[in-house]
Protein backbone atom coordinates (compact mmCIF):
# COMPACT_ATOMS: atom_id res chain seq x y z
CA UNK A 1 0.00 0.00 0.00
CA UNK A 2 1.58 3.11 -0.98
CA UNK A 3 1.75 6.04 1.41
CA UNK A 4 1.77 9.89 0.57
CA UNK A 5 2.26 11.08 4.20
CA UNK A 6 0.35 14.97 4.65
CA UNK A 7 3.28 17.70 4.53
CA UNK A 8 3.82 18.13 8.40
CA UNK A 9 3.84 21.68 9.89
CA UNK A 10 7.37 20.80 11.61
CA UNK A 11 10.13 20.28 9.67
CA UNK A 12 12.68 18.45 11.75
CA UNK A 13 12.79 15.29 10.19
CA UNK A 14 13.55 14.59 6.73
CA UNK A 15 10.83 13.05 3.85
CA UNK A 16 12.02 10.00 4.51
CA UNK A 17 11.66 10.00 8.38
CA UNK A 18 8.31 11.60 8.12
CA UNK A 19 7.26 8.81 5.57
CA UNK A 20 8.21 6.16 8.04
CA UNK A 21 6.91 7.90 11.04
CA UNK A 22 3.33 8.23 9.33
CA UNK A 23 3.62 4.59 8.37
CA UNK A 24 4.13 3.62 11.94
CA UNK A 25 1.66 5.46 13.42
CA UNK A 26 -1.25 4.54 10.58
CA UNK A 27 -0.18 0.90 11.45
CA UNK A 28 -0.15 1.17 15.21
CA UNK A 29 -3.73 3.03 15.09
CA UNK A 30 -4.79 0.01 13.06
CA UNK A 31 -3.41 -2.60 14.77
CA UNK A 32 -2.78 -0.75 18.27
CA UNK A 33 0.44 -3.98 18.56
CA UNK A 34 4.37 -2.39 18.61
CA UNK A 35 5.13 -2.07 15.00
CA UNK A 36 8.25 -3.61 13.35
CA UNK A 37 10.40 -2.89 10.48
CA UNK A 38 9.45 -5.81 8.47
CA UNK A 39 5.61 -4.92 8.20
CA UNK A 40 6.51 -1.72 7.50
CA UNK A 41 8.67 -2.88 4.64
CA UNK A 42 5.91 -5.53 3.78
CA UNK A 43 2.49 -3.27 3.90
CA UNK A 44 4.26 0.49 3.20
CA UNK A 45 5.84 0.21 -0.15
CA UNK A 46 8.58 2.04 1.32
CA UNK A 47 11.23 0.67 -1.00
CA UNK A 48 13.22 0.43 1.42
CA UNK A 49 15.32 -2.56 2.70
CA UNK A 50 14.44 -3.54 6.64
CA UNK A 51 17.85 -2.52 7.46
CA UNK A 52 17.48 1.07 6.48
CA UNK A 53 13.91 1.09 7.65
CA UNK A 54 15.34 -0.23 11.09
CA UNK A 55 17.81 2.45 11.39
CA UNK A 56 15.62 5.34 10.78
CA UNK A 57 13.18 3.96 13.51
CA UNK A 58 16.20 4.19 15.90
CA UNK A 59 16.50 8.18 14.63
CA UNK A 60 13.12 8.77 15.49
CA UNK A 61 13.43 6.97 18.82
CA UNK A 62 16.30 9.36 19.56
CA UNK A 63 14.44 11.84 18.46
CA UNK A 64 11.23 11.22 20.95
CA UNK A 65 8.86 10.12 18.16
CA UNK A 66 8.98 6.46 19.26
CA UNK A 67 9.39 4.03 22.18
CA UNK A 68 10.09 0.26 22.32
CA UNK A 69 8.22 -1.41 25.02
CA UNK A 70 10.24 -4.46 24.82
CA UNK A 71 13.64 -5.14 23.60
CA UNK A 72 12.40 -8.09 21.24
CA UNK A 73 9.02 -5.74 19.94
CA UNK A 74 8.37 -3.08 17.70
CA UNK A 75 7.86 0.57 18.32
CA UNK A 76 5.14 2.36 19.44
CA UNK A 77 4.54 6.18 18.69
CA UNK A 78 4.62 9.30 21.76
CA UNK A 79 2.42 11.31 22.67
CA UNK A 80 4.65 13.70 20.33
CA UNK A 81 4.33 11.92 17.28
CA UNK A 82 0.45 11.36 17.75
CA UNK A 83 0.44 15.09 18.35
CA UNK A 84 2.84 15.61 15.17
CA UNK A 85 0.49 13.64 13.36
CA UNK A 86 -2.78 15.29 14.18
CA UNK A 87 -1.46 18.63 13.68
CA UNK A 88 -0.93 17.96 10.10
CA UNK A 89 -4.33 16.12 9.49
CA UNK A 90 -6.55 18.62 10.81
CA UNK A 91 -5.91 21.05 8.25
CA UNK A 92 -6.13 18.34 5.41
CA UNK A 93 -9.66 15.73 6.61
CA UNK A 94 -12.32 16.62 5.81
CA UNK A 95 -16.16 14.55 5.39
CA UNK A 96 -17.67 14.63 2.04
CA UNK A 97 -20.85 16.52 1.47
CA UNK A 98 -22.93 12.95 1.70
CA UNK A 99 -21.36 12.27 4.97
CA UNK A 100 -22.12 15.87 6.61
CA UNK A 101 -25.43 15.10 4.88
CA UNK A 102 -26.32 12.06 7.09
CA UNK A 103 -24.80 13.19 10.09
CA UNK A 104 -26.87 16.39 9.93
CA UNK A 105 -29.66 14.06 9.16
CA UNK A 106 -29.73 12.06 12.22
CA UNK A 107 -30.42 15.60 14.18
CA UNK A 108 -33.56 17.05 11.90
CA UNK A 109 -35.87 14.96 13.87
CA UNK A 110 -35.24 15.71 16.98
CA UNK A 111 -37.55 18.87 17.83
CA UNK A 112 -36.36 20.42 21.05
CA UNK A 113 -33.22 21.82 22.69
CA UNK A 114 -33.18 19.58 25.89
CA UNK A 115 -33.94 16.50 23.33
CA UNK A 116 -30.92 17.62 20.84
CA UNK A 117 -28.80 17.63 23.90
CA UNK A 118 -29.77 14.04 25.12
CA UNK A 119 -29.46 12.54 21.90
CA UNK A 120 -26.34 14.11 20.82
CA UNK A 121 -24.00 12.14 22.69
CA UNK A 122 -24.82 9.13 21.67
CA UNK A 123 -25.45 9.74 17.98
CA UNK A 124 -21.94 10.87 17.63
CA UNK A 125 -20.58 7.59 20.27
CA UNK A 126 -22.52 5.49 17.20
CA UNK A 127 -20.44 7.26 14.90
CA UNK A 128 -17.20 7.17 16.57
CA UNK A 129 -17.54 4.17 18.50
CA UNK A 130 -16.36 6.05 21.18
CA UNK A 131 -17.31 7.34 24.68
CA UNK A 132 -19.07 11.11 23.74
CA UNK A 133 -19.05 13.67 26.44
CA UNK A 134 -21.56 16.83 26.02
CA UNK A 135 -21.29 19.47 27.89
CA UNK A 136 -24.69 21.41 28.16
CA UNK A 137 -24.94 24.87 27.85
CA UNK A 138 -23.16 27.00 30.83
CA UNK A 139 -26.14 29.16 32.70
CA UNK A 140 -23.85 32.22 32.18
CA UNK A 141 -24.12 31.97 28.45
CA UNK A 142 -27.68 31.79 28.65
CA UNK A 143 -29.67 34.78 27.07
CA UNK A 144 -32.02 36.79 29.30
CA UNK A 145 -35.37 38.17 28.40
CA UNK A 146 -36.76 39.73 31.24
CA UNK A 147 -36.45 39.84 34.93
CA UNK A 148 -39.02 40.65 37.44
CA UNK A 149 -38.89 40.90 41.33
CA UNK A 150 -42.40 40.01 43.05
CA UNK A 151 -42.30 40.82 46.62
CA UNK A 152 -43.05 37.81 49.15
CA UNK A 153 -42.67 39.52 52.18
CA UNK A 154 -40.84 42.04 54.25
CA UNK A 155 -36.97 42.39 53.56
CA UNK A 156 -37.70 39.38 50.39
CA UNK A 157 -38.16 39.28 46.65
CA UNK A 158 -38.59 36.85 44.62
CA UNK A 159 -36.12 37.27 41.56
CA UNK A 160 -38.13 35.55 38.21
CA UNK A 161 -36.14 34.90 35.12
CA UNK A 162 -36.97 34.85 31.82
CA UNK A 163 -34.64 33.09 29.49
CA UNK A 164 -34.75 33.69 25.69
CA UNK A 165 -35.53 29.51 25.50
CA UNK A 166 -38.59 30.01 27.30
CA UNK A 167 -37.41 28.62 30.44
CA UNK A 168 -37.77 30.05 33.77
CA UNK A 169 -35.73 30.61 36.52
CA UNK A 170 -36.16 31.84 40.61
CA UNK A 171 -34.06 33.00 43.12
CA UNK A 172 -34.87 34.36 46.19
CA UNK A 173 -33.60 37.75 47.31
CA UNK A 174 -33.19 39.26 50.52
CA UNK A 175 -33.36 43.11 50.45
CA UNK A 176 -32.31 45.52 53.88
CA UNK A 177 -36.03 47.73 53.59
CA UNK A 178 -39.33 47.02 51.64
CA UNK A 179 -40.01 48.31 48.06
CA UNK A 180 -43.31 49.89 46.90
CA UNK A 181 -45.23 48.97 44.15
CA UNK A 182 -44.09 52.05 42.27
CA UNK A 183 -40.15 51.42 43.50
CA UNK A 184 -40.74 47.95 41.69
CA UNK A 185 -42.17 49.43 38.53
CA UNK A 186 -39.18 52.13 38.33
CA UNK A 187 -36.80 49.26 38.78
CA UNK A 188 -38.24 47.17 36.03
CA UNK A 189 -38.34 49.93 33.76
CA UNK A 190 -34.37 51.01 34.77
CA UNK A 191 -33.10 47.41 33.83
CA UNK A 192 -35.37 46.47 31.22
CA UNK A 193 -33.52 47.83 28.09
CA UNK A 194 -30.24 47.49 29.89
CA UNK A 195 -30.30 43.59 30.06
CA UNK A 196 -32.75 42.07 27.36
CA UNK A 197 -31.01 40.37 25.17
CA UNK A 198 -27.49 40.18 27.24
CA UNK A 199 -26.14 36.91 28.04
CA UNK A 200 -26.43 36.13 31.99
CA UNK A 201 -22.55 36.71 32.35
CA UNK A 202 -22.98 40.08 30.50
CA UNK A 203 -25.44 40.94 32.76
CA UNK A 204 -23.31 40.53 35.60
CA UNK A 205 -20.69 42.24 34.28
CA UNK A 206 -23.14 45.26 33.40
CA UNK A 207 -24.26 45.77 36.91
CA UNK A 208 -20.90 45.14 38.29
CA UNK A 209 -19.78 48.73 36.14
CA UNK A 210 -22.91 50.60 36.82
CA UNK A 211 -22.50 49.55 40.80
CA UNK A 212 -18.93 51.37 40.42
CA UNK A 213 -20.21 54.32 39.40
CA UNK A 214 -20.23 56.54 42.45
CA UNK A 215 -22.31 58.96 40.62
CA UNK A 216 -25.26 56.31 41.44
CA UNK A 217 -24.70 56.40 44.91
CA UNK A 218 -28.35 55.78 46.69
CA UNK A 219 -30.44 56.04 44.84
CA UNK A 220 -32.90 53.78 42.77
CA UNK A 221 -31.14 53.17 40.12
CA UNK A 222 -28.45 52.00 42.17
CA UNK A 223 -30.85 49.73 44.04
CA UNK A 224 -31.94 48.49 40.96
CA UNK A 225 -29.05 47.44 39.43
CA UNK A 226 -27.84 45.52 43.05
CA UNK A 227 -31.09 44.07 42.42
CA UNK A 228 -29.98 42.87 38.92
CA UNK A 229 -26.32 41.93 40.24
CA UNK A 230 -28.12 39.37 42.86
CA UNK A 231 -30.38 37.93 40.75
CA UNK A 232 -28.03 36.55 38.24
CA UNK A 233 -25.05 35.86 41.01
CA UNK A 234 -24.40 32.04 41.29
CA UNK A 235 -25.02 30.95 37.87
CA UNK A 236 -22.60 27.78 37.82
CA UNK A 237 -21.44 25.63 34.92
CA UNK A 238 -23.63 23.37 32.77
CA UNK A 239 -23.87 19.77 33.10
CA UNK A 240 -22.07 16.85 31.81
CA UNK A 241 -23.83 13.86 29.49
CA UNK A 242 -21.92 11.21 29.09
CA UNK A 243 -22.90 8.00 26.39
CA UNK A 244 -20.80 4.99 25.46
CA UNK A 245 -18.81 3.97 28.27
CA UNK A 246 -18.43 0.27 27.13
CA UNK A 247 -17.33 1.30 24.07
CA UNK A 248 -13.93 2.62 25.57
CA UNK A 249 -13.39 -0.34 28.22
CA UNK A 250 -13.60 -2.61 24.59
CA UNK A 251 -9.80 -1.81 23.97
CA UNK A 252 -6.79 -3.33 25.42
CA UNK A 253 -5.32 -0.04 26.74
CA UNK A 254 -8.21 -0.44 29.54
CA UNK A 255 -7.22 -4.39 29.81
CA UNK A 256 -5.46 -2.66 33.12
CA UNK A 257 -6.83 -2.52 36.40
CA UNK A 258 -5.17 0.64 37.95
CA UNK A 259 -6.19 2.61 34.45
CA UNK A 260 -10.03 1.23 34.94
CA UNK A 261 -9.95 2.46 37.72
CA UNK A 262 -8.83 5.99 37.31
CA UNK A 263 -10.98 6.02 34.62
CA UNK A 264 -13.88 5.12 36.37
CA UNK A 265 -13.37 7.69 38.70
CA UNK A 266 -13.18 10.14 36.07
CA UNK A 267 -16.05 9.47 34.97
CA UNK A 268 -17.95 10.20 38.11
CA UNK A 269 -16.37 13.91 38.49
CA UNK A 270 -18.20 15.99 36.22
CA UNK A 271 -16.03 19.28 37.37
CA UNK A 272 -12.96 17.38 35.88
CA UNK A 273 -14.52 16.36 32.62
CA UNK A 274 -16.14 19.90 32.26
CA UNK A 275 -13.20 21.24 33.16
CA UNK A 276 -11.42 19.21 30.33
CA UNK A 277 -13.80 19.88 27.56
CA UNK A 278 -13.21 23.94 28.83
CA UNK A 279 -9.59 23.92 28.26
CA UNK A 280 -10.11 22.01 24.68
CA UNK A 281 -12.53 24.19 23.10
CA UNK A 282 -11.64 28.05 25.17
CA UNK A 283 -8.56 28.61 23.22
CA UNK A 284 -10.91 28.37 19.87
CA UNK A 285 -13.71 27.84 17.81
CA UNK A 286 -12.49 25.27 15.77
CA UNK A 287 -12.65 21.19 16.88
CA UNK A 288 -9.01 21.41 19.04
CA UNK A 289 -7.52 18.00 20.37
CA UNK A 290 -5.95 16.92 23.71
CA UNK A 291 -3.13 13.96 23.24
CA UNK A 292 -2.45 11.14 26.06
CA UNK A 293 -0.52 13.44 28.72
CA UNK A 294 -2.05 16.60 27.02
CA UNK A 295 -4.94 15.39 28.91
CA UNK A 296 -3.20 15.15 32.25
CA UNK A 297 -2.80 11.40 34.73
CA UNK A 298 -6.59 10.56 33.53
CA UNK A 299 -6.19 6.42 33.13
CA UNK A 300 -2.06 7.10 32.83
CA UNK A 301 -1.96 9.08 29.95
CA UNK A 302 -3.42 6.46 27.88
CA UNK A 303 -6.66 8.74 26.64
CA UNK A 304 -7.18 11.55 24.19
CA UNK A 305 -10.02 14.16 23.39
CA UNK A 306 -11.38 15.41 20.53
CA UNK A 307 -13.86 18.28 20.94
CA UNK A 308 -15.68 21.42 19.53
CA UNK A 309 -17.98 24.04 20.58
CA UNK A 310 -21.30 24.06 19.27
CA UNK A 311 -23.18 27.87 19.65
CA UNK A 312 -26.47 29.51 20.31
CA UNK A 313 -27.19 32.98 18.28
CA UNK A 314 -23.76 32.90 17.68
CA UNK A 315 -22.05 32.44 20.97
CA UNK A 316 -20.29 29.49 22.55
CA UNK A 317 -22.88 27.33 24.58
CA UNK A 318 -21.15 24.40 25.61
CA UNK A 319 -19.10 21.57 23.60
CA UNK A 320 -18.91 17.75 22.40
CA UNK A 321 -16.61 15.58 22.05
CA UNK A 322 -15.29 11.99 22.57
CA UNK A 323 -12.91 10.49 24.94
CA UNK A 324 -10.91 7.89 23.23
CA UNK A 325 -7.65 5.93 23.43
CA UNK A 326 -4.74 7.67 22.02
CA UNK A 327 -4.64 5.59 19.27
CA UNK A 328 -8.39 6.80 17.99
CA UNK A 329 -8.49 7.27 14.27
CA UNK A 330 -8.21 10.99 14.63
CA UNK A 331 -8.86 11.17 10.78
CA UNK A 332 -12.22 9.81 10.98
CA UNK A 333 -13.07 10.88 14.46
CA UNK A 334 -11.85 14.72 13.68
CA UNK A 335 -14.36 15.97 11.10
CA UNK A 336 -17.27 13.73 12.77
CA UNK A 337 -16.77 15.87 15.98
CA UNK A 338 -16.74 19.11 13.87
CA UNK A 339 -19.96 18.07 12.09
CA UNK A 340 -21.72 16.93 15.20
CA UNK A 341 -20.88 20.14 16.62
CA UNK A 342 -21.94 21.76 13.60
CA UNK A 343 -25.82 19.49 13.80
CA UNK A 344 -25.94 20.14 16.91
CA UNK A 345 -26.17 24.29 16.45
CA UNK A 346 -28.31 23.83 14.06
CA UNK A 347 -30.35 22.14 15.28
CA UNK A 348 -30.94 24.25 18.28
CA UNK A 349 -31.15 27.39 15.99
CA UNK A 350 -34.27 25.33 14.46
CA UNK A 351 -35.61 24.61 17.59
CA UNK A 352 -35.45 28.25 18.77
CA UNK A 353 -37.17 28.60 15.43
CA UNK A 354 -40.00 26.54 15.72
CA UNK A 355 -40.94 28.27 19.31
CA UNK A 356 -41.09 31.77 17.54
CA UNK A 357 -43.85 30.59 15.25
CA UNK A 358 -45.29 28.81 17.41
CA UNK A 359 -48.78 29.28 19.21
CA UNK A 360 -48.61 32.28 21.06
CA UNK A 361 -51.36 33.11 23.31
CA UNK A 362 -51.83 37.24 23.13
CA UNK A 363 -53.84 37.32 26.31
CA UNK A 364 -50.60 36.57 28.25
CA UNK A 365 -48.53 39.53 28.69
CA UNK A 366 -45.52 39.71 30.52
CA UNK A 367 -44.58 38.72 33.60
C-alpha cells in the first residue's frame, strides 16, 4: 500500500523519516500492537530494505517520536508523534458533502433543545464508537429576556427569570427595607432595556460597572441594578452527558486494572470532565484535540479528546466531544466531531425557530 504522508507543519525530520513515522503510526492506530520494520517494509511500499527502515526507527526513537516497550518488539509512537500527526491532518480531513449530509440528518428529527442535547451524545458515540461527552450549555451563556422581582414579604423578593428559551428561573432575594409597588415598577423599567437580550454573564458584568459608578450612589437606580447583580449571582457551569462507556473499556489499553480504575473515577467527576472539555474548546472555535498526557494522569496518559464548541445565536454554549484511546483514528473521528458540533447548532437554531412561530397566546402579557 503506498503512502503519501500529509506535509507536516514541523520540519525536523527529513521526507524520509516523516514517511516512516506516518507509516508507523497509521499501522499502530490500526493494529494498536508495537510495530516492526518488516511490516513496514511488507504493507508500506517504502522501498526500502528492513535494514534502512530499522535504522531510521532508531532516529526517530532518539528523536522522541517512538518508544520500544520491549527489547524483542516493535515501536510504538509518543504522545509527540500522535500530536505531530494530528497537527498535520486537521488542516487536510475533511467529510464529504454525503457524509455531513447524514450526520446532519440524524439531528432534523429531533424537535427540542433539551432533546438535541440528550441525543447528541450518543449519535456521535454510534459514529465514533467512542465514549461522547456533552457538555450542556453554561447558565452564564444563557440569554435573558426579562427579569421581574415580586415581593413575598418584608426584607424578600422573589427574583423571576426569563430566558430567551422560554425557560424560567427563581431566586430568592433578601433586600435591607421594603419596596413599593411604584419602586418595583421604576426598577423594572431602569433594567429592562439594559439587560434584554445580554447573556447572563454580560449581565453581571453590566451591573458590576454601573455599581462602580459613584455617581449612582443611593439612589434607585443604584438599588436596581444591586437588584440585577443578585439575581443573576451564582449561575454555575452546565452539566455533563456522558454515552458509550463500554465502548472505551472494549480496547486493550483499559485491559489494566489501575487505568479502569482511574478512569472510572473520572467518569464520576463531572467538574474534571467539564473542566477538560473547557480547556479544549476556550482557546478556539475550531474542533481542538488533547493527546495522552495533554490530557493530564486521567487512566495514565493512555486517553485523548477530541472536541468542539457548538453555539447559540452565535455564541459558545457548551461543547462535544469523545474520549478515546490515544490511538483513535483521529482522521475519521476529527471531522465527525466538527460536524456533530456543527448538527448540533443547528439544530438548536431550528428549535429556537420553531418556538417563535409557534402558538402564542396574546392574552398573556408579561410577567
Amino acid at each position: 500500500m503506498p503512502l503519501d504522508p500529509p506535509p507536516f507543519a514541523q520540519h525536523d525530520l527529513s521526507p524520509r523519516a516523516r514517511k516512516i513515522l506516518y507509516a508507523v503510526i497509521s499501522e499502530y492506530i490500526a493494529s494498536g500492537e508495537p510495530v516492526g520494520s518488516r511490516t513496514l517494509a511488507k504493507k508500506y511500499g517504502l522501498d526500502l530494505s528492513a535494514a534502512s527502515i530499522r535504522n531510521v526507527l532508531a532516529d526517530l526513537e532518539d528523536g522522541g517520536y517512538l518508544h520500544q516497550p520491549h527489547t524483542s518488539a516493535g515501536r510504538v509512537p509518543t504522545d509527540r508523534a500522535i500530536r505531530f500527526f494530528i497537527d498535520a491532518l486537521i488542516q487536510l480531513q475533511a467529510l464529504s458533502r454525503d457524509e455531513e449530509q447524514a450526520i446532519a440528518g440524524r439531528f432534523d428529527e429531533i424537535a427540542s433543545r433539551s432533546d438535541v442535547l440528550l441525543n447528541s451524545g450518543r449519535i456521535l458515540s454510534e459514529l465514533t464508537g467512542t465514549l461522547a461527552v456533552v457538555a450542556s450549555p453554561r447558565p452564564e451563556t444563557r440569554t435573558l429576556r426579562q427579569l421581574r422581582f415580586i415581593p413575598l414579604r418584608p426584607g424578600e423578593l422573589l427574583a423571576v427569570l426569563v430566558m430567551s428559551d422560554d425557560s424560567v428561573d427563581n431566586r430568592y432575594i433578601t433586600i435591607e427595607s421594603s419596596l413599593s409597588e411604584s419602586d418595583l415598577g421604576r426598577i423594572h423599567e431602569l433594567l429592562g432595556d439594559a439587560i434584554e437580550g445580554r447573556t447572563l454573564a454580560q449581565v453581571r458584568e453590566l451591573c458590576a460597572s454601573r455599581l462602580a459608578d459613584e455617581r449612582m450612589a443611593y439612589t434607585l437606580r443604584r438599588q436596581a441594578f444591586e437588584l440585577g447583580r443578585q439575581a443573576v449571582e451564582g449561575t454555575g457551569r452546565g452539566e455533563l452527558l456522558i454515552a458509550g462507556q463500554a465502548l472505551l473499556l472494549d480496547h486493550p489499553e483499559m485491559a489494566s486494572v489501575e487505568r479502569l480504575r482511574d478512569l472510572m473515577r473520572a467518569l464520576g467527576d463531572q467538574q474534571l470532565l467539564l473542566d477538560l472539555l473547557d480547556r479544549t474548546v476556550t482557546t478556539s472555535r475550531r474542533t481542538s484535540v488533547l493527546v495522552g498526557r495533554e490530557v493530564g494522569d486521567l487512566a495514565g496518559g493512555s486517553l485523548s479528546v477530541v472536541a468542539a464548541p457548538y453555539l447559540d445565536q452565535g455564541r459558545v454554549a457548551g461543547a462535544i466531544g469523545v474520549l478515546g484511546v490515544v490511538r483513535m483514528d483521529y482522521s475519521r473521528v476529527v471531522p465527525m466531531v466538527s460536524a456533530a458540533a456543527r448538527a448540533i447548532s443547528a439544530a438548536i437554531e431550528r428549535a429556537a425557530e420553531g418556538r417563535s412561530k409557534g402558538d402564542h397566546d396574546p392574552r398573556r402579557g408579561p410577567l
